[in-house]
Protein backbone atom coordinates (compact mmCIF):
# COMPACT_ATOMS: atom_id res chain seq x y z
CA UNK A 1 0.00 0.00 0.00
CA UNK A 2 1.45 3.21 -1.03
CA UNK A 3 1.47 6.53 1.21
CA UNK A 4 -1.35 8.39 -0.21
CA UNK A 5 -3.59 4.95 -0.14
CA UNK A 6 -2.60 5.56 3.50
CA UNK A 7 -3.40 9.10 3.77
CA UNK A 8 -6.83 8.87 1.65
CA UNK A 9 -8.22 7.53 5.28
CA UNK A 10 -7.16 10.58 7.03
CA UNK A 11 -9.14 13.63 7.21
CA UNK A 12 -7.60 16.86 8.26
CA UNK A 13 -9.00 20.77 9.55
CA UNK A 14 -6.75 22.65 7.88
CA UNK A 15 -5.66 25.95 9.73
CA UNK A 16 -4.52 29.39 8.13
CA UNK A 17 -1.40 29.11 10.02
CA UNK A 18 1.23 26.79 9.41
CA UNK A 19 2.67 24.70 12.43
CA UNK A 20 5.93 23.74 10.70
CA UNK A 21 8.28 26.49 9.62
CA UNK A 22 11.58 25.38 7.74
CA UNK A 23 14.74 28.01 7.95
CA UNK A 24 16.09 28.26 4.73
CA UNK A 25 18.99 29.69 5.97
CA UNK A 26 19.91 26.48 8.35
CA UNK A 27 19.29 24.38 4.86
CA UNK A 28 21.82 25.55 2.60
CA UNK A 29 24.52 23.70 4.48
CA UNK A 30 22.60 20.52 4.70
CA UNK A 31 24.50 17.99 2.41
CA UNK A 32 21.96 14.92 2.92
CA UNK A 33 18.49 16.63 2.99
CA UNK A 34 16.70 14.10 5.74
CA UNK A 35 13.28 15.96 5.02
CA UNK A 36 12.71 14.95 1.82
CA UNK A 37 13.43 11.50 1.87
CA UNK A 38 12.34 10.64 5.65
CA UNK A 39 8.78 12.73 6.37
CA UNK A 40 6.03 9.57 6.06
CA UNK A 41 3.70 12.32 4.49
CA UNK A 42 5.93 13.77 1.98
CA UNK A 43 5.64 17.01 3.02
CA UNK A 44 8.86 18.34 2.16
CA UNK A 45 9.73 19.07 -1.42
CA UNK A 46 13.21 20.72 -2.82
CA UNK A 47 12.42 23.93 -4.47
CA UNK A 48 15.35 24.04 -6.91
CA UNK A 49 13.86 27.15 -8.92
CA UNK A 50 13.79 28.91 -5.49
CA UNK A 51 17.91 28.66 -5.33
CA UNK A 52 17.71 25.27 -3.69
CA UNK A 53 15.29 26.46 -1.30
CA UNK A 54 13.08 23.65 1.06
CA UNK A 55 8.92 23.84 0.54
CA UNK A 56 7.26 22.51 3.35
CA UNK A 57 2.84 21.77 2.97
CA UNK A 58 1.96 21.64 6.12
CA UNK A 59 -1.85 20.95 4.78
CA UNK A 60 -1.09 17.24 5.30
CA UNK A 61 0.86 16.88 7.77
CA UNK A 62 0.02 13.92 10.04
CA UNK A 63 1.85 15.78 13.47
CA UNK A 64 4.40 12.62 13.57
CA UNK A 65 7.24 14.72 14.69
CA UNK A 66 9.38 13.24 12.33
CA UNK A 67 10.87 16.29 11.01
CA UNK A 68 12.07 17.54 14.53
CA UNK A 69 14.06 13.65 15.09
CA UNK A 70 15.50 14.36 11.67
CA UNK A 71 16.17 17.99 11.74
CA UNK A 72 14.50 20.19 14.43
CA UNK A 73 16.65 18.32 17.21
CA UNK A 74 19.90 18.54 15.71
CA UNK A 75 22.01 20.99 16.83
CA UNK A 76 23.99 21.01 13.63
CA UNK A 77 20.72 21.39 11.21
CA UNK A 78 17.97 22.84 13.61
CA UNK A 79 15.98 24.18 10.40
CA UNK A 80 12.58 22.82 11.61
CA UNK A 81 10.22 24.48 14.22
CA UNK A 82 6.91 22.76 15.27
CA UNK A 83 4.47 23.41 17.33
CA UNK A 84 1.09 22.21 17.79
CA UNK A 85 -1.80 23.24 15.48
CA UNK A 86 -4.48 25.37 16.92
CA UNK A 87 -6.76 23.36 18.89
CA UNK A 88 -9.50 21.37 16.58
CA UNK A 89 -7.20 22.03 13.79
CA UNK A 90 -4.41 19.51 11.97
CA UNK A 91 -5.40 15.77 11.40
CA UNK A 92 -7.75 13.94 12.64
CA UNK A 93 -7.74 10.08 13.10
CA UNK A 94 -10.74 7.88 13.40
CA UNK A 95 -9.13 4.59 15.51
CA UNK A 96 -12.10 2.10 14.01
């Protein structure tokens, strides 16, 4: 099954507000790029047009936390802030 069978199950409340930001700045060193190999959602893409510059859709994120093991946490890439969405916004799983 791929990801987006996976994902067609989950609904989301999308907010206005993002609850991922991604410092380009912190990015340009990155050799390896974690983020767009290792977010289960995909929500990373590499904006070459944009000088090399990392997208992040936060519209379908599934609030994993993946992007803070692989990047927000480490002190040496750090690009990555998260925070919780507003509450009764971001995904919502039905267990069922």
């Amino acid at each position: 099954m791929s990801t987006d069978e996976y994902l067609d199950d989950v609904e989301w409340t999308v907010d206005d507000q993002g609850h991922i930001t991604v410092d380009n700045g912190d990015c340009e060193d990155c050799s390896d790029k974690p983020c767009l190999h290792l977010c289960p959602a995909e929500c990373f893409d590499h904006q070459e047009e944009r000088q090399g510059e990392i997208y992040f859709s936060y519209e379908h994120c599934i609030e994993c936390g993946a992007c803070l093991v692989f990047c927000g946490n480490d002190p040496d890439k750090g690009a990555v802030s998260w925070t919780k969405p507003e509450g009764g916004k971001g995904v919502e799983y039905d267990f069922g």
